[in-house]
C-alpha atoms as a PDB file:
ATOM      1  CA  UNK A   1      -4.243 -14.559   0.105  1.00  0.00           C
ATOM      2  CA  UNK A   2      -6.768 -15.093   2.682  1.00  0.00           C
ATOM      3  CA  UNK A   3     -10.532 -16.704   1.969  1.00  0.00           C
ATOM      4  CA  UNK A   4     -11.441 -13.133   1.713  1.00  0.00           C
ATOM      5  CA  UNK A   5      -9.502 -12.295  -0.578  1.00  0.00           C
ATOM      6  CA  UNK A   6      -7.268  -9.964   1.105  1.00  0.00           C
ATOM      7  CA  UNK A   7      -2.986 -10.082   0.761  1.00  0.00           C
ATOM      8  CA  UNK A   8      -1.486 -11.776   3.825  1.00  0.00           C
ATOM      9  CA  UNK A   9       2.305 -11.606   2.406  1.00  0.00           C
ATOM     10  CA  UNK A  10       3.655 -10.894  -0.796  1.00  0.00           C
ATOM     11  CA  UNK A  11       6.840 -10.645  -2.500  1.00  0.00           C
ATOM     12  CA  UNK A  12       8.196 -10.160  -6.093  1.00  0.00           C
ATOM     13  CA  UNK A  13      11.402 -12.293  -7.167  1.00  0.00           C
ATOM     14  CA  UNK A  14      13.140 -11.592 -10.603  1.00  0.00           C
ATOM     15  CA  UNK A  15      15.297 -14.533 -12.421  1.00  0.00           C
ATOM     16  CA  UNK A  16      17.134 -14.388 -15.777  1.00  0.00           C
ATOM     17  CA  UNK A  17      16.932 -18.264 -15.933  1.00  0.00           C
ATOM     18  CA  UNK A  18      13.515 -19.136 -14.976  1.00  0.00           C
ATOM     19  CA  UNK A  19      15.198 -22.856 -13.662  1.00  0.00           C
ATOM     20  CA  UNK A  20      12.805 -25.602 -11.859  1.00  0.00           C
ATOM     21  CA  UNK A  21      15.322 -25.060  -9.288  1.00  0.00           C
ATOM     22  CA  UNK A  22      15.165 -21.371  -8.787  1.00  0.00           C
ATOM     23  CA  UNK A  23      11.237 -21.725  -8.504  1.00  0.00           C
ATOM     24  CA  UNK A  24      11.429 -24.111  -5.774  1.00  0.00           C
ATOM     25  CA  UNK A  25      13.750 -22.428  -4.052  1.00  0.00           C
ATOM     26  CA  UNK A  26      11.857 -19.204  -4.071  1.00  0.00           C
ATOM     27  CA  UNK A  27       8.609 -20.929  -3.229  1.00  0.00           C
ATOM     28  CA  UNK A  28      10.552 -22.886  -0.325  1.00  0.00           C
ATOM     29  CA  UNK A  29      10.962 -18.856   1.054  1.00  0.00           C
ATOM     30  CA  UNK A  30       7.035 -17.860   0.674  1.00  0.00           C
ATOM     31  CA  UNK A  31       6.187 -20.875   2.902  1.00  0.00           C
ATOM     32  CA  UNK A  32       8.829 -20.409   5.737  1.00  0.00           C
ATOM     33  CA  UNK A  33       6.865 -16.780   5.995  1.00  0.00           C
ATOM     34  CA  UNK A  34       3.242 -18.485   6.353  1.00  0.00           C
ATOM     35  CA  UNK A  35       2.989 -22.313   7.620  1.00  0.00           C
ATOM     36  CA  UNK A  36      -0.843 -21.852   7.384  1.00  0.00           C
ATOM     37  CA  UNK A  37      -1.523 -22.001   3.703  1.00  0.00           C
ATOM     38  CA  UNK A  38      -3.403 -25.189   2.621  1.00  0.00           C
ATOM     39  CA  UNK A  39      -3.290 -24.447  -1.089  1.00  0.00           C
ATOM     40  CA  UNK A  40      -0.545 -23.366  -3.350  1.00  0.00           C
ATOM     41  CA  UNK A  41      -1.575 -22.686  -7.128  1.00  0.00           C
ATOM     42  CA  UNK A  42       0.506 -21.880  -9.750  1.00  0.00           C
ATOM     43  CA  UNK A  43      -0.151 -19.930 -13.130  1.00  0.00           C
ATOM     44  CA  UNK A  44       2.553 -20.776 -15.737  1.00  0.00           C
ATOM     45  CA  UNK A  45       3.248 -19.931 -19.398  1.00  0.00           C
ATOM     46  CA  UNK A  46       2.795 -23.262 -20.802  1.00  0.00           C
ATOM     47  CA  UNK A  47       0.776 -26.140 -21.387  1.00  0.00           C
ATOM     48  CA  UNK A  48      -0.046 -28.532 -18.154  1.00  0.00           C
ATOM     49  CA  UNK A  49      -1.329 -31.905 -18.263  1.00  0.00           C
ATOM     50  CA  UNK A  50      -1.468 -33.517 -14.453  1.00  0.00           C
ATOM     51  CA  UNK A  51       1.211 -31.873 -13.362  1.00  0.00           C
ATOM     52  CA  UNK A  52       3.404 -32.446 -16.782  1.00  0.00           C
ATOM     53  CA  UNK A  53       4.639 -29.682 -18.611  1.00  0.00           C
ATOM     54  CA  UNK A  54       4.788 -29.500 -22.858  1.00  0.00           C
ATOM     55  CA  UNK A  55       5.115 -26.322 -24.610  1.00  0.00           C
ATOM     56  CA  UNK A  56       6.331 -23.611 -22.228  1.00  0.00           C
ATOM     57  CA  UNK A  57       7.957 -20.132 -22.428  1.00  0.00           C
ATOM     58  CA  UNK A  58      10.559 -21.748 -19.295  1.00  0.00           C
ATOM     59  CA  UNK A  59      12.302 -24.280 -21.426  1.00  0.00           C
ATOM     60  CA  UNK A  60      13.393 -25.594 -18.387  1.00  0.00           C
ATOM     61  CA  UNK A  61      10.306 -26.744 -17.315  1.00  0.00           C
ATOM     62  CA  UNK A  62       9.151 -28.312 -20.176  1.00  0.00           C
ATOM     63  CA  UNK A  63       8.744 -32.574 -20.321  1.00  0.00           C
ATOM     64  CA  UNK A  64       8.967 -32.252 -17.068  1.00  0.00           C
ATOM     65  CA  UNK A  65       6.155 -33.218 -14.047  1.00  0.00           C
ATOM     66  CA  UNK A  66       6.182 -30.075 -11.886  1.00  0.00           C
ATOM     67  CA  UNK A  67       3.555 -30.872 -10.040  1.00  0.00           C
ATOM     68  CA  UNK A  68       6.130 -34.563  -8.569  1.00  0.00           C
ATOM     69  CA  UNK A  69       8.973 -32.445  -8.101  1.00  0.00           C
ATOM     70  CA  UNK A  70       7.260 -29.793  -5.891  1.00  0.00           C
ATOM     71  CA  UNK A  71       5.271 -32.615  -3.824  1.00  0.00           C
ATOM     72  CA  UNK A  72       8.874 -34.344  -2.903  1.00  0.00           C
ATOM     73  CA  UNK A  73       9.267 -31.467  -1.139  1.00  0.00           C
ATOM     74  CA  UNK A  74       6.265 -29.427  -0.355  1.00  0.00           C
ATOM     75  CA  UNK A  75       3.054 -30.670   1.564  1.00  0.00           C
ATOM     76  CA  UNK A  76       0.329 -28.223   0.433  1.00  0.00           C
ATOM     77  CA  UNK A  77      -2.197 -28.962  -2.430  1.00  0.00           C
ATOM     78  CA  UNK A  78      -0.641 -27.747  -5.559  1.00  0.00           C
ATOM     79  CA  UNK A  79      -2.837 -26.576  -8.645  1.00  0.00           C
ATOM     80  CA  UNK A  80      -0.700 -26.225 -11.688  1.00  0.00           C
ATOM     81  CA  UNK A  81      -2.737 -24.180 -14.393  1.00  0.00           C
ATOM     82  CA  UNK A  82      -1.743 -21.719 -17.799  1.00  0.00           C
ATOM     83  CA  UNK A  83      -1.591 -18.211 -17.175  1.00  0.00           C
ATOM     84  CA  UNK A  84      -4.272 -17.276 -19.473  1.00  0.00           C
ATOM     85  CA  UNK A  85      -6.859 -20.107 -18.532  1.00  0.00           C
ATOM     86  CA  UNK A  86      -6.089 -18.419 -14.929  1.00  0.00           C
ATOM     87  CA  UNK A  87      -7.066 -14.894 -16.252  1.00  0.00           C
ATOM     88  CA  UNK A  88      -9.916 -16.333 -18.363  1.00  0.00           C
ATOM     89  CA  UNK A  89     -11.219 -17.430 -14.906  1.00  0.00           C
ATOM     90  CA  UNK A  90     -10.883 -13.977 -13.725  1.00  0.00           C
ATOM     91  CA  UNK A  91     -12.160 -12.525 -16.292  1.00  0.00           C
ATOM     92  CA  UNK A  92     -15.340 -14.948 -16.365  1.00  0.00           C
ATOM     93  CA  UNK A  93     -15.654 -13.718 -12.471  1.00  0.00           C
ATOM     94  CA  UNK A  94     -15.954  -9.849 -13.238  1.00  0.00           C
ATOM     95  CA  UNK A  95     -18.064 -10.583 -16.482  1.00  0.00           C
ATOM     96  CA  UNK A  96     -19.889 -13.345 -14.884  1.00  0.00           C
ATOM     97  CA  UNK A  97     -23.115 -12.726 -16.748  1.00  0.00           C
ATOM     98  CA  UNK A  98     -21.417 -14.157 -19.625  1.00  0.00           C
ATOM     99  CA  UNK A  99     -21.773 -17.775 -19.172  1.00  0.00           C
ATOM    100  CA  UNK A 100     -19.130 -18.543 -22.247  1.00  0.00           C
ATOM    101  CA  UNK A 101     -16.272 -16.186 -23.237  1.00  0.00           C
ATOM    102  CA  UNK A 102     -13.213 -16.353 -23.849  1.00  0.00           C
ATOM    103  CA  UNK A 103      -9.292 -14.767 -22.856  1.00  0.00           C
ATOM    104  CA  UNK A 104      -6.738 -13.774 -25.283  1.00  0.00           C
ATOM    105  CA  UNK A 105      -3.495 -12.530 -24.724  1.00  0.00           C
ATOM    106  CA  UNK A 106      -1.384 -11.121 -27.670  1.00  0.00           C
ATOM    107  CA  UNK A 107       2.016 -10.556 -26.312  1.00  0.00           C
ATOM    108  CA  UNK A 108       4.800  -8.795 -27.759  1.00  0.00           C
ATOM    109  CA  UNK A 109       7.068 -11.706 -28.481  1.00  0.00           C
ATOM    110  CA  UNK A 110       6.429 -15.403 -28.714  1.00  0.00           C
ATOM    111  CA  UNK A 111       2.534 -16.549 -29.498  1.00  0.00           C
ATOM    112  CA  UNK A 112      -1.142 -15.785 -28.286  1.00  0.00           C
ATOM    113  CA  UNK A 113      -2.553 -17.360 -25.430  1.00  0.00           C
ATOM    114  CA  UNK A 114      -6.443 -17.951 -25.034  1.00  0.00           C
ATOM    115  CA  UNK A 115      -8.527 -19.619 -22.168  1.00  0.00           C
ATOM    116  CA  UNK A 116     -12.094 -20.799 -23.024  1.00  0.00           C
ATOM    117  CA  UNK A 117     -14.892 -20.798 -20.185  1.00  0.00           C
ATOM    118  CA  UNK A 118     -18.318 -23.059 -21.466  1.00  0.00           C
ATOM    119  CA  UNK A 119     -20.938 -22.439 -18.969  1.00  0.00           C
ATOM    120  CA  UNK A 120     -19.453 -21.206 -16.615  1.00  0.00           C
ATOM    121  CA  UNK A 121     -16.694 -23.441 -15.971  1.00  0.00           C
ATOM    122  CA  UNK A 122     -12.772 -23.937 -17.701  1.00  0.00           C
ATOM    123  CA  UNK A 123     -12.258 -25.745 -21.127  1.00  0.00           C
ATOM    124  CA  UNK A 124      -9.206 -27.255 -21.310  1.00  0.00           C
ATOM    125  CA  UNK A 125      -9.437 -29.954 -23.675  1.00  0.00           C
ATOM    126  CA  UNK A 126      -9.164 -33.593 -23.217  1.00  0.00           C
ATOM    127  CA  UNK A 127      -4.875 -32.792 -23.072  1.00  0.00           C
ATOM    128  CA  UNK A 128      -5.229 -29.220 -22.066  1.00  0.00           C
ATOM    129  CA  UNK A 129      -4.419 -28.191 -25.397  1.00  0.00           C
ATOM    130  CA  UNK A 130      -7.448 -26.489 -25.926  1.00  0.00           C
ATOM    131  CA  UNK A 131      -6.878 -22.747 -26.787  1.00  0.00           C
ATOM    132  CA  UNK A 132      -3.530 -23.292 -28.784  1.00  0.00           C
ATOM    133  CA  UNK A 133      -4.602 -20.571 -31.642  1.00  0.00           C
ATOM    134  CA  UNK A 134      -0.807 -20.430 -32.379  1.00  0.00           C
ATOM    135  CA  UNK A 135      -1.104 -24.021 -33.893  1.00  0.00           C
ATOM    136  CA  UNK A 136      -4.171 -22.539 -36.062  1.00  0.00           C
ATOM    137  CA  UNK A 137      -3.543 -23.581 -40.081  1.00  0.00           C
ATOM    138  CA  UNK A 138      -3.701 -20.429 -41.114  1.00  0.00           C
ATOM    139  CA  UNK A 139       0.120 -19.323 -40.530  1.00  0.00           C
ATOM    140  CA  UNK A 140       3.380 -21.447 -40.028  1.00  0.00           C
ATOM    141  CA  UNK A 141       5.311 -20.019 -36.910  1.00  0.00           C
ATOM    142  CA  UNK A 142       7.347 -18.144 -38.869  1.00  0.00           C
ATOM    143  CA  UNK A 143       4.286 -15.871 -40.546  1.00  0.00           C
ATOM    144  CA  UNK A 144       2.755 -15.160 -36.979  1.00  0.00           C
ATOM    145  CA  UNK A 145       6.313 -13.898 -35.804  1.00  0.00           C
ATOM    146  CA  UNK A 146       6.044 -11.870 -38.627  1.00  0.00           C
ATOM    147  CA  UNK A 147       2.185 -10.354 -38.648  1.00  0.00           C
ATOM    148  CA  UNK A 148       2.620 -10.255 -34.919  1.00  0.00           C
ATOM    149  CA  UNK A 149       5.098  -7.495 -35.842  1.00  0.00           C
ATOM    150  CA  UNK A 150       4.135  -6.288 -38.800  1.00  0.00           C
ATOM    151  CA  UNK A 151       0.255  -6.820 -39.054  1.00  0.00           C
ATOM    152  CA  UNK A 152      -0.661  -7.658 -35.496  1.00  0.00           C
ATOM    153  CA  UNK A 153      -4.915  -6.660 -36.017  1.00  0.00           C
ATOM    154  CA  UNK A 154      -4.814  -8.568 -39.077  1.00  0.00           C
ATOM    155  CA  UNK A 155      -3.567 -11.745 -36.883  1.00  0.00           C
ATOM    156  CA  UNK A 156      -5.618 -11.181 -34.208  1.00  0.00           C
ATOM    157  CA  UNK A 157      -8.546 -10.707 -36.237  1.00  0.00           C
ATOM    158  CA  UNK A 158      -8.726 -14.057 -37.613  1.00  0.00           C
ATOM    159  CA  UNK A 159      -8.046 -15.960 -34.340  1.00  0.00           C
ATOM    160  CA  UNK A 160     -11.058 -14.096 -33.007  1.00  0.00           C
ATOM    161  CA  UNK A 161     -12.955 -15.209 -35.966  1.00  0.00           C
ATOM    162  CA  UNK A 162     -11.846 -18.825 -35.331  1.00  0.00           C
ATOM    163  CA  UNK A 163     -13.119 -18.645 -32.030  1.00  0.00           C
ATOM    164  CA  UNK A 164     -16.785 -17.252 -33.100  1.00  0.00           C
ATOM    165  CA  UNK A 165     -17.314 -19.644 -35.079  1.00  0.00           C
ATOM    166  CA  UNK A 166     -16.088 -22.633 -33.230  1.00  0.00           C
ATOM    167  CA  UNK A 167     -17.900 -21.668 -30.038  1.00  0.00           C
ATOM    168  CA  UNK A 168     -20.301 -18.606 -30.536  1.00  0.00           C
ATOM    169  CA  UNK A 169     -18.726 -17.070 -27.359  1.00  0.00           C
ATOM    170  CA  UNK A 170     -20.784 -13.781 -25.761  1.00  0.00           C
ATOM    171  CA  UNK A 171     -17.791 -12.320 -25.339  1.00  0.00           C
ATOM    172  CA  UNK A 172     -14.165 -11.837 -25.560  1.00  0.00           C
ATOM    173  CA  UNK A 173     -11.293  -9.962 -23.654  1.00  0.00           C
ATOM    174  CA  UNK A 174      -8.419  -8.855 -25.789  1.00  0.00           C
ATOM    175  CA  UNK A 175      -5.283  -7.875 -24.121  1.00  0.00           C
ATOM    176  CA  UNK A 176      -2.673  -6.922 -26.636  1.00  0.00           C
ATOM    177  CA  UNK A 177       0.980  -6.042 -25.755  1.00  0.00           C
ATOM    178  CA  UNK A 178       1.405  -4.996 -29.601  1.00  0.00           C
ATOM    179  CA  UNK A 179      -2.121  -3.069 -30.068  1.00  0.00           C
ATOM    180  CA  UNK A 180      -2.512   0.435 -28.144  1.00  0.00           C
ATOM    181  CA  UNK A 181      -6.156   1.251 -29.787  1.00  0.00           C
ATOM    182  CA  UNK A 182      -7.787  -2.155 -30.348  1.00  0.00           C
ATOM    183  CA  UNK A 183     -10.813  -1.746 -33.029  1.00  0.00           C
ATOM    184  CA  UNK A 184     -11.872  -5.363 -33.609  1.00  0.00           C
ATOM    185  CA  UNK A 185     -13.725  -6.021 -37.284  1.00  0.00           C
ATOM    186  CA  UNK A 186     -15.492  -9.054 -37.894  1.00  0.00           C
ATOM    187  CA  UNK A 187     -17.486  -8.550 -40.942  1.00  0.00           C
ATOM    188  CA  UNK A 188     -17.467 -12.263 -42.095  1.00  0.00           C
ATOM    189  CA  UNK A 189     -19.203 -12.869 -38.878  1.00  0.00           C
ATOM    190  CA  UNK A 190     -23.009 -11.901 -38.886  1.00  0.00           C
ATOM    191  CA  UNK A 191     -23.931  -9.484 -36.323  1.00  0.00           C
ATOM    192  CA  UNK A 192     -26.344 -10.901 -34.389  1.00  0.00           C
ATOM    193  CA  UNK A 193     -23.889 -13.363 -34.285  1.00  0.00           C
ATOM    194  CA  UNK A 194     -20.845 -11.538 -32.931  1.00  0.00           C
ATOM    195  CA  UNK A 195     -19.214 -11.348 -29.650  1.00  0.00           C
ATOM    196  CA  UNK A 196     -19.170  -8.203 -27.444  1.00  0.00           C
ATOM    197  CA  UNK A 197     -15.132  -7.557 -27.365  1.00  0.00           C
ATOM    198  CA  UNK A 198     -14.127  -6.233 -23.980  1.00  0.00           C
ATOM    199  CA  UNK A 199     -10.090  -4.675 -24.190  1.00  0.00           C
ATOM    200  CA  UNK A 200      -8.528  -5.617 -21.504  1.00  0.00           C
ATOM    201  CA  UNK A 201      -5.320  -3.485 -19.765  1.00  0.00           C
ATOM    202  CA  UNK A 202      -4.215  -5.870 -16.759  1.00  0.00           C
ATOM    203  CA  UNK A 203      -3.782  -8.674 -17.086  1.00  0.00           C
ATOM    204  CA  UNK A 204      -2.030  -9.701 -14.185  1.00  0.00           C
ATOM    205  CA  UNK A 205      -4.926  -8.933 -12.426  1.00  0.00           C
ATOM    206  CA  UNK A 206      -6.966 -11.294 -14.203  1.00  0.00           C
ATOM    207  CA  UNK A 207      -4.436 -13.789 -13.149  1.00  0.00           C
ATOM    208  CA  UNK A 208      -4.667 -13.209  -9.629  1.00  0.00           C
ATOM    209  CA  UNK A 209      -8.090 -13.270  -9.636  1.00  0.00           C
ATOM    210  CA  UNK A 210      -8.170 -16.185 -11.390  1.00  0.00           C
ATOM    211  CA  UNK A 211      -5.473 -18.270  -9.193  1.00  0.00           C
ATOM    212  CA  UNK A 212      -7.872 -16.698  -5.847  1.00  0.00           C
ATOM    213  CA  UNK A 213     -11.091 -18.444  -7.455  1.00  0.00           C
ATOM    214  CA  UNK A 214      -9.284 -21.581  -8.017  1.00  0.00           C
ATOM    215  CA  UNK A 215      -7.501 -21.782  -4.642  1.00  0.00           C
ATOM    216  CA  UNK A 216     -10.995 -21.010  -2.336  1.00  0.00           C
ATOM    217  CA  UNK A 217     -13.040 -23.363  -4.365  1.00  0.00           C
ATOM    218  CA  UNK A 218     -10.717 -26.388  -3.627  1.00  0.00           C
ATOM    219  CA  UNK A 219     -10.502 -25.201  -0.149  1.00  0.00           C
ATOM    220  CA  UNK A 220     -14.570 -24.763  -0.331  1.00  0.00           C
ATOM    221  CA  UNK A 221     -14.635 -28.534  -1.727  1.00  0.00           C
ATOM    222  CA  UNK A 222     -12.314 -30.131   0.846  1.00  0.00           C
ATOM    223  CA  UNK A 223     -14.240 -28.256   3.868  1.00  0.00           C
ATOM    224  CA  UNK A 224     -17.821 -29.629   2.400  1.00  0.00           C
ATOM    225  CA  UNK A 225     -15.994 -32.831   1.970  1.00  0.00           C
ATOM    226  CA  UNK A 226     -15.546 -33.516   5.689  1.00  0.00           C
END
């Protein structure tokens, strides 16, 4: 992408793995086709800290430092951030009059995913942790596998409630792989106090726009910097 947000190349690859290996290999071929991107930033399924990866839906990549291997290698800026704090950014960019909101993403399989913006700007924690619901008290792993198939409102329902009242957001997206007609009910939550709940269909989108916002304002910041 260019400043103005317009597609200058673009190409899909498909892996069964999902290796360290195959990544850099496949990012090596993106940069042979443009030697004039500055920034390279990268949404991923998982928990970053600095560049070090914990949980993360590429078990190869996790207890690993991404963001060393790919600099042995690669000159650009790299910006390693979770795929939902990415679409929580774009999502916070088309719904900008909400100054706090929040992203979640109930997928099919595996656990939810939620990114947190407070005033305007990315919570994530002092470990990046922040936005974990699937480590939530209420339900062992096993229960959420379970009400993710067989109650999947009732689940989502109470991490929405968590996140009222934790941080009293305006609003909420809700993107559910599971949930075709999402009616959200919150009736332990006041209404005055309640969030307006937006449903959101693309989320890849979000996460486009998200990884665009974060790329021009570090390119913004090193141009005011000189």
């Amino acid at each position: 992408m260019d400043l103005h947000d317009q597609i200058v190349y673009q190409k899909n690859y498909s892996s069964l793995k999902g290796t360290v290996e195959e990544f850099l290999k496949m990012l090596k071929k993106v940069l042979k086709k443009d030697q004039e991107i500055a920034v390279i930033c990268l949404s991923l399924p998982g928990v970053c800290d600095q560049g070090m990866i914990d949980l993360c839906d590429f078990e190869d990549f996790q207890n690993k430092n991404i963001l060393e291997i790919l600099k042995k290698e690669i000159k650009q800026k790299i910006i390693i951030e979770n795929d939902v704090n990415c679409a929580s950014i774009g999502f916070y960019h088309q719904y900008s009059h909400y100054q706090n909101s929040a992203l979640i993403y109930q997928p099919a399989v595996d656990y939810v995913g939620c990114g947190m913006i407070i005033q305007g700007k990315l919570y994530n924690g002092f470990s990046h942790f922040a936005g974990e619901l699937r480590c939530l008290p209420f339900y062992d792993h096993l229960q959420q596998v379970r009400l993710l198939k067989d109650a999947p409102q009732e689940l989502l329902e109470k991490q929405i409630v968590t996140l009222c009242c934790v941080l009293n957001l305006e609003a909420i997206g809700i993107c559910s792989d599971v949930l075709k007609d999402i009616q959200i009910s919150l009736p332990t939550i006041p209404l005055k106090h309640q969030p307006q709940i937006i449903k959101i269909n693309q989320l890849y989108t979000l996460i486009k726009e998200g990884l665009f916002q974060i790329g021009k304002n570090q390119m913004i910041g090193e141009m005011n910097n000189e």
